[in-house]
C-alpha atoms as a PDB file:
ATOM      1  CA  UNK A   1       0.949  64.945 -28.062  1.00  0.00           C
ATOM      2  CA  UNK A   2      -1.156  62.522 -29.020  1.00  0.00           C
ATOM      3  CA  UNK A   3      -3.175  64.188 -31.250  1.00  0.00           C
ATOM      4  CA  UNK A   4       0.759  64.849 -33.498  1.00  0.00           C
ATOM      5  CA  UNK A   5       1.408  61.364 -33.488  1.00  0.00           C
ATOM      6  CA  UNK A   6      -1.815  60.469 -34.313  1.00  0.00           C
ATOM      7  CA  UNK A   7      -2.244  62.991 -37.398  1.00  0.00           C
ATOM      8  CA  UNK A   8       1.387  61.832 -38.883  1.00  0.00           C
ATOM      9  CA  UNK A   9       0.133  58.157 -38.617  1.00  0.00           C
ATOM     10  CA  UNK A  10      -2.809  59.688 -40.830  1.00  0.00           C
ATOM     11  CA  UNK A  11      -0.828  61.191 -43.064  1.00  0.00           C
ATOM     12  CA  UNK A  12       1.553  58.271 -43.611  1.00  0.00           C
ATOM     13  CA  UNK A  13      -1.107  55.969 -43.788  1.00  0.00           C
ATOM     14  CA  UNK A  14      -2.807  58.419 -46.624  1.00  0.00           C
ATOM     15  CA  UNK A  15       0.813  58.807 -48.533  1.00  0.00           C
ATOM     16  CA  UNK A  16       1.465  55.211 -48.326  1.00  0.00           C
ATOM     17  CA  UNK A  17      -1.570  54.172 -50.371  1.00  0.00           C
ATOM     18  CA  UNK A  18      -1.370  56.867 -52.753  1.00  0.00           C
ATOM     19  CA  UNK A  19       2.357  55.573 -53.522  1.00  0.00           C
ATOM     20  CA  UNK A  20       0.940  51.968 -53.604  1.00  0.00           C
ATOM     21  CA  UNK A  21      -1.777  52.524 -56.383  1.00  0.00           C
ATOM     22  CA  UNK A  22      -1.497  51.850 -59.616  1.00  0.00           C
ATOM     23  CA  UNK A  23      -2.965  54.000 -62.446  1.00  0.00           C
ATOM     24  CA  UNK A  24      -6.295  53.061 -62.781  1.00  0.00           C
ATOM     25  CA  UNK A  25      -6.703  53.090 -58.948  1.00  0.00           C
ATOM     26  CA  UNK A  26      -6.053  56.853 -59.078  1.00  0.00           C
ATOM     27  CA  UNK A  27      -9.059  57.707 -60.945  1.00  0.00           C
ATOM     28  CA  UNK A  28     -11.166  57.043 -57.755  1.00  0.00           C
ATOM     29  CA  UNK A  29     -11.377  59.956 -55.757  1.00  0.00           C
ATOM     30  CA  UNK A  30      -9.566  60.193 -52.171  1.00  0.00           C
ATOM     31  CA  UNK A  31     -10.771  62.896 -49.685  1.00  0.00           C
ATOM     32  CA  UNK A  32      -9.141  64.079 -46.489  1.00  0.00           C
ATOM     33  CA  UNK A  33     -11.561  65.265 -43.573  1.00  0.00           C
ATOM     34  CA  UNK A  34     -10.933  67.596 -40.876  1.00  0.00           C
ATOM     35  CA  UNK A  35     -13.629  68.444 -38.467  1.00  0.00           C
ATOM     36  CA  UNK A  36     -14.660  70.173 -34.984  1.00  0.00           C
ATOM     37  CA  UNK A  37     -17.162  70.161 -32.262  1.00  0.00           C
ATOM     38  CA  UNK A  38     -18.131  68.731 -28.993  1.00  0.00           C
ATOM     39  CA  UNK A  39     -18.647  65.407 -27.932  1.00  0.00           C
ATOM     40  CA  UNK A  40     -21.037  64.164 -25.158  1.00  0.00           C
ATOM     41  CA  UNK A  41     -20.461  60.699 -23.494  1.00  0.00           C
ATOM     42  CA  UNK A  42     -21.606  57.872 -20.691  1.00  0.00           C
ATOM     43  CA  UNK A  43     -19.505  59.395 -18.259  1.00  0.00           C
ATOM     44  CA  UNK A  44     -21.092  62.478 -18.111  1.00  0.00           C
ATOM     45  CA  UNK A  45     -17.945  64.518 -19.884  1.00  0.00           C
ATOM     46  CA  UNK A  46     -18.245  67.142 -22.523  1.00  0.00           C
ATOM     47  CA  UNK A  47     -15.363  67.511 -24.445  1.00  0.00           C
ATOM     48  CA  UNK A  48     -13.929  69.432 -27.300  1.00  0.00           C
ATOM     49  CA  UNK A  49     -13.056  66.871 -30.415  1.00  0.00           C
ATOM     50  CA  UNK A  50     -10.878  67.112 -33.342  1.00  0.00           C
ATOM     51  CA  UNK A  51     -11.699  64.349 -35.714  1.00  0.00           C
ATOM     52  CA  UNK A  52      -9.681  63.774 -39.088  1.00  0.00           C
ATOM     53  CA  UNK A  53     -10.665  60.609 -41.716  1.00  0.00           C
ATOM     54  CA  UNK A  54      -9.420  59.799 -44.702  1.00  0.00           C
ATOM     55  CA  UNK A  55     -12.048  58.473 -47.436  1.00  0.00           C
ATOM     56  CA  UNK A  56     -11.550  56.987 -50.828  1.00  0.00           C
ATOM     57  CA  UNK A  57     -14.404  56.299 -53.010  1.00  0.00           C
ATOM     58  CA  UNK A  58     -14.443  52.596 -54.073  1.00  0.00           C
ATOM     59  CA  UNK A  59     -17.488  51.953 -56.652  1.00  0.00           C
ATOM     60  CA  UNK A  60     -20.520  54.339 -57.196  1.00  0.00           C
ATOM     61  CA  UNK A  61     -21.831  55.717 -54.255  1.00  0.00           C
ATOM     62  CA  UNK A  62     -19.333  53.611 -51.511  1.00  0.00           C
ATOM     63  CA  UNK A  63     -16.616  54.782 -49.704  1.00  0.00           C
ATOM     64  CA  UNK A  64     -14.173  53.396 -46.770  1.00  0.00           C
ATOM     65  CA  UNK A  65     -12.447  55.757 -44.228  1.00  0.00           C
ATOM     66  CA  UNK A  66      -9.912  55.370 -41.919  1.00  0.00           C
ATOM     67  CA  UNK A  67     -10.448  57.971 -39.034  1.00  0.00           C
ATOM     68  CA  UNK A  68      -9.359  59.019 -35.596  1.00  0.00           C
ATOM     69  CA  UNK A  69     -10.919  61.373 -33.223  1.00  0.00           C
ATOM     70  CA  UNK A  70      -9.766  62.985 -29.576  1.00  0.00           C
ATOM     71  CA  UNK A  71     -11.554  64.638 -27.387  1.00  0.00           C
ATOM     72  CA  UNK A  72     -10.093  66.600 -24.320  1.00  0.00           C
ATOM     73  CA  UNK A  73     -12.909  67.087 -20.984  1.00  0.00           C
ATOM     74  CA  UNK A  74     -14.420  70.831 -20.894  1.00  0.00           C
ATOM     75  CA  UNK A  75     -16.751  70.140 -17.883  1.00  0.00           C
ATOM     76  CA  UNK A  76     -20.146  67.687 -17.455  1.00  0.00           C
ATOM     77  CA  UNK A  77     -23.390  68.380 -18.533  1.00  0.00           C
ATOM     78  CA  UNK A  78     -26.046  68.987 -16.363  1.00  0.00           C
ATOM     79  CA  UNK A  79     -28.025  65.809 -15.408  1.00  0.00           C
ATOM     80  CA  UNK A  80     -29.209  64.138 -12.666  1.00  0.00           C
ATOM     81  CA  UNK A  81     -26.072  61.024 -13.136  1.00  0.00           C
ATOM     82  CA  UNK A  82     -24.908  59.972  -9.636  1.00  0.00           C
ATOM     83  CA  UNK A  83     -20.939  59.458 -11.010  1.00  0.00           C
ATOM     84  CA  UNK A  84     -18.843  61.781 -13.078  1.00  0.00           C
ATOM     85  CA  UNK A  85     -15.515  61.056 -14.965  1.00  0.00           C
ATOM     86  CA  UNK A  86     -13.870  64.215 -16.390  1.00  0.00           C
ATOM     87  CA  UNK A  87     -12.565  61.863 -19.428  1.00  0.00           C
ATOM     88  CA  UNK A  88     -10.815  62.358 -22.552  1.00  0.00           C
ATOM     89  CA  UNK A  89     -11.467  59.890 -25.559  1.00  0.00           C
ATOM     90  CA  UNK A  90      -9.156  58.844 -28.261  1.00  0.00           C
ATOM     91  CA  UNK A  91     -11.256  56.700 -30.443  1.00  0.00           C
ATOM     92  CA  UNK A  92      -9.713  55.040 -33.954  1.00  0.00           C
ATOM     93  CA  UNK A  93     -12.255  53.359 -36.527  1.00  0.00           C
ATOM     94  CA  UNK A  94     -12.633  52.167 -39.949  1.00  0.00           C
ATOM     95  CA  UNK A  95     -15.695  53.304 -41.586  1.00  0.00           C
ATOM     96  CA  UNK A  96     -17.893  52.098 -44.743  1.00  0.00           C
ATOM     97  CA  UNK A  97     -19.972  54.732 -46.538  1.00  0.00           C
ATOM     98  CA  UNK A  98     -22.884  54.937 -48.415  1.00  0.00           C
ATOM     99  CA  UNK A  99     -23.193  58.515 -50.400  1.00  0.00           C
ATOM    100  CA  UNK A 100     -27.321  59.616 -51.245  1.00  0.00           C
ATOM    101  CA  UNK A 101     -27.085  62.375 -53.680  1.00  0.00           C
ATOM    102  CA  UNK A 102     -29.685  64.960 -53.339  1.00  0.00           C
ATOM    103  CA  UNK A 103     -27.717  66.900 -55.822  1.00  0.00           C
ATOM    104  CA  UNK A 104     -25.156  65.093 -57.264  1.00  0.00           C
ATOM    105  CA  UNK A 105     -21.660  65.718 -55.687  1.00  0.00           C
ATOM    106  CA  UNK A 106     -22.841  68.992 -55.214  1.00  0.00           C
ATOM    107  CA  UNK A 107     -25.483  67.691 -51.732  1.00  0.00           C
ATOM    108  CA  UNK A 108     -25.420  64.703 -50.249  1.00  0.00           C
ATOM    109  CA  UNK A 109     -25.540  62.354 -46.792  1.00  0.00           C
ATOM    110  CA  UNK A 110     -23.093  59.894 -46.373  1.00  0.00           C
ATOM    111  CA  UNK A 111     -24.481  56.889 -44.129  1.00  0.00           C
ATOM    112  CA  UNK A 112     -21.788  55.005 -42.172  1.00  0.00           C
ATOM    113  CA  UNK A 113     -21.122  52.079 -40.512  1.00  0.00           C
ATOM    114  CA  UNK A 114     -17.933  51.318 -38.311  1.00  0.00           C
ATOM    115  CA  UNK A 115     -15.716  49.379 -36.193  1.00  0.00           C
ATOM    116  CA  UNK A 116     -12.843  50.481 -33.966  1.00  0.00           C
ATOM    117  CA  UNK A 117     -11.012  51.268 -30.596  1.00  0.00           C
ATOM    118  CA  UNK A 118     -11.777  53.285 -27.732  1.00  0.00           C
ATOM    119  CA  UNK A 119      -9.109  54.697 -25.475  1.00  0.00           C
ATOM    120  CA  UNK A 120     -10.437  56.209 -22.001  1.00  0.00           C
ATOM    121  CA  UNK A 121      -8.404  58.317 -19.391  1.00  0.00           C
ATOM    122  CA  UNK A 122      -9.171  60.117 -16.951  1.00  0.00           C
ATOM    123  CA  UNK A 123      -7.590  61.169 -13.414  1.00  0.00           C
ATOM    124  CA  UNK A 124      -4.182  58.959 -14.502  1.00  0.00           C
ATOM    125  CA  UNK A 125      -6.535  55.671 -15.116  1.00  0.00           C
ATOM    126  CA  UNK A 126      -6.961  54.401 -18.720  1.00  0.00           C
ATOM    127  CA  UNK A 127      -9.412  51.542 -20.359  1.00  0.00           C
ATOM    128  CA  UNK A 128      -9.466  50.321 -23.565  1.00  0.00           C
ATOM    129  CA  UNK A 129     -12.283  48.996 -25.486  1.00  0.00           C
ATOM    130  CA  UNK A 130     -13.803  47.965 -29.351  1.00  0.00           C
ATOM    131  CA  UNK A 131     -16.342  50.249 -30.321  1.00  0.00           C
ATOM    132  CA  UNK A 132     -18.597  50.179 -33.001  1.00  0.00           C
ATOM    133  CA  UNK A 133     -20.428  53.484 -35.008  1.00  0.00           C
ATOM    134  CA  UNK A 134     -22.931  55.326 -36.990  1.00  0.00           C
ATOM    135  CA  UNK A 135     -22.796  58.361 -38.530  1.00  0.00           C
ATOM    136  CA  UNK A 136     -24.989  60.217 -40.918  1.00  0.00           C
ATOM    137  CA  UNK A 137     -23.397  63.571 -42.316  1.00  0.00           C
ATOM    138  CA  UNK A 138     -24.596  66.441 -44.732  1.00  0.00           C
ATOM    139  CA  UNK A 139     -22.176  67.538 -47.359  1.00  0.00           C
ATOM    140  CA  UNK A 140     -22.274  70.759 -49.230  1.00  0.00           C
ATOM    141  CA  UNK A 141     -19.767  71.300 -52.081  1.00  0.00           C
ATOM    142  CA  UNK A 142     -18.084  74.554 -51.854  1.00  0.00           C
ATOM    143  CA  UNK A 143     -16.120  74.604 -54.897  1.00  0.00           C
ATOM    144  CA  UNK A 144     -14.103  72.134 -56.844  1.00  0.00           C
ATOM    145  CA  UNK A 145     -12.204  70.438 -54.051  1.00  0.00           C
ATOM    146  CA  UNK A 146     -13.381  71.714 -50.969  1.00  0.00           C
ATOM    147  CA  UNK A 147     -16.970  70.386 -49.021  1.00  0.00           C
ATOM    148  CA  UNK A 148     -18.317  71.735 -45.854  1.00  0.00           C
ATOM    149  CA  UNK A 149     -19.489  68.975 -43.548  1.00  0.00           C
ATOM    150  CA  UNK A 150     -22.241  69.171 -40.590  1.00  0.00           C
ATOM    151  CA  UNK A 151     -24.829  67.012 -39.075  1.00  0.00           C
ATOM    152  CA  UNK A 152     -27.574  66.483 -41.055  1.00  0.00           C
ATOM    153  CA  UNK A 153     -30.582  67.395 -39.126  1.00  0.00           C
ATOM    154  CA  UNK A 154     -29.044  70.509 -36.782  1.00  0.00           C
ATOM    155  CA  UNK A 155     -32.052  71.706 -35.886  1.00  0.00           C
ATOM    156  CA  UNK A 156     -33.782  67.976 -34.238  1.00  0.00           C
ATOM    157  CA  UNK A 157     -30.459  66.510 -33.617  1.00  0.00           C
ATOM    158  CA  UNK A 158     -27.057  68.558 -33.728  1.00  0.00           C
ATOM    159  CA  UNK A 159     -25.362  65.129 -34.080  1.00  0.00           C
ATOM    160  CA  UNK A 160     -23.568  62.966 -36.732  1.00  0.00           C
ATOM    161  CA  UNK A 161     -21.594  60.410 -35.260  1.00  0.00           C
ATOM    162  CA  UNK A 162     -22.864  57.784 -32.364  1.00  0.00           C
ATOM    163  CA  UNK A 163     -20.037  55.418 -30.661  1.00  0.00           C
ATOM    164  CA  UNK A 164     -20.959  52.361 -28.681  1.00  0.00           C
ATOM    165  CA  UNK A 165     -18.770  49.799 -26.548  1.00  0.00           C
ATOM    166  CA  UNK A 166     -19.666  47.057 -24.049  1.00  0.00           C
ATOM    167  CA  UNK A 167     -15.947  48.493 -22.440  1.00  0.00           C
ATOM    168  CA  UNK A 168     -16.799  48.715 -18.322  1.00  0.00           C
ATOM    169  CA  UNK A 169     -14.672  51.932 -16.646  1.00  0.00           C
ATOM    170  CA  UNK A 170     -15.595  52.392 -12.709  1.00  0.00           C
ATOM    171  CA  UNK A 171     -19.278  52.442 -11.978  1.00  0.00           C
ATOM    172  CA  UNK A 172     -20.235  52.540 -15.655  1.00  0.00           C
ATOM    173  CA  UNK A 173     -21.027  49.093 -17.334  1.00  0.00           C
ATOM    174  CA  UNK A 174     -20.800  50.036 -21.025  1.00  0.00           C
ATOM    175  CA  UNK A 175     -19.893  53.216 -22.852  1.00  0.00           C
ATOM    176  CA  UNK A 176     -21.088  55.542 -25.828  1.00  0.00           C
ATOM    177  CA  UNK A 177     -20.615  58.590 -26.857  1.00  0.00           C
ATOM    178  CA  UNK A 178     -22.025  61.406 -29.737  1.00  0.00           C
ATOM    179  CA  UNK A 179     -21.001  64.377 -31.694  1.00  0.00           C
ATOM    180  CA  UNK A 180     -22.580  68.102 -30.759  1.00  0.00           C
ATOM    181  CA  UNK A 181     -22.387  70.353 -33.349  1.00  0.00           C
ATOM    182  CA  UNK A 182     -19.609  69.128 -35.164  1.00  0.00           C
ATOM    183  CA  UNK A 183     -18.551  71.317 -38.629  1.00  0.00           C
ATOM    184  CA  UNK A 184     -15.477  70.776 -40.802  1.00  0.00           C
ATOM    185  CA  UNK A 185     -14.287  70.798 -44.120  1.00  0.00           C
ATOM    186  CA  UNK A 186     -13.321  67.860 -46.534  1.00  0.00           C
ATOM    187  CA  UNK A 187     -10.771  68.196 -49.296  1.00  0.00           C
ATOM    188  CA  UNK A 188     -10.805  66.067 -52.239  1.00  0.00           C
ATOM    189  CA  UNK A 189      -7.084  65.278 -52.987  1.00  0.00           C
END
């Protein structure tokens, strides 16, 4: 349920400035991204995500992005952590971008830097907390309109995105979180 709402707000959000632009705004690129994985966090919980961002180029090689992910608890990970929460994350962030070109618009990393919200919840309990992030992401176009995205460095670190809050839920005194092997595609509108 949350997940609906939160993709219409997307989409509104995303038709609302394309209404609101004038013409030479609409020369700069907009790109919708839709992507997969598993995410890892403080509390021990591995969870399925579905993150979705929308980006729009703003000059040369920077971008902004507006982006919410959810996450809903598969099981924990095996370490030796005294306390376990079986949570599920909504977390909501706007993102800057810098795009390095190894070929250009064709291979690139996109560097990012962000600020949002965290929502916690787990057995009927909820916190709430600012987050900030930093992602690094590989890009590979597949044709015209469509990119496949992945972590960068799969092999050394299946990871692109890393989440950090000073938000306190039960025994834990702060929170982060990371992407596992996240893959998706990003459309260029």
């Amino acid at each position: 349920m949350h997940l609906k709402i939160s993709f219409l707000i997307l989409l509104f959000a995303v038709s609302t400035n394309l209404y609101a632009q004038t013409n030479e705004e609409i020369s700069k690129a907009d790109y919708l991204s839709v992507k997969t994985g598993f995410i890892v966090d403080r509390y021990n919980s591995l969870g399925l995500t579905t993150y979705f961002e929308y980006q729009k180029d703003l000059k040369q090689n920077w971008q902004y992005g507006i982006a919410y992910e959810h996450s809903t608890h598969l099981g924990f990970l095996a370490t030796d952590q005294l306390y376990q929460l079986s949570s599920n994350l909504s977390l909501l962030s706007l993102n800057g971008y810098y795009k390095l070109n190894a070929i250009k618009d064709k291979l690139f990393w996109e560097f990012g830097l962000g600020i949002g919200g965290a929502h916690v919840n787990w057995d009927n309990n909820n916190a709430f907390g600012v987050t900030v992030n930093t992602s690094l992401t590989l890009n590979m176009k597949l044709s015209k309109r469509i990119y496949v995205e992945a972590s960068p460095l799969i092999i050394l670190l299946p990871a692109d995105r890393v989440y950090f809050s000073t938000m306190d839920v039960d025994h834990f005194s702060s929170f982060y979180a990371f992407s596992f092997f996240p893959v998706g595609i990003k459309v260029k509108m």
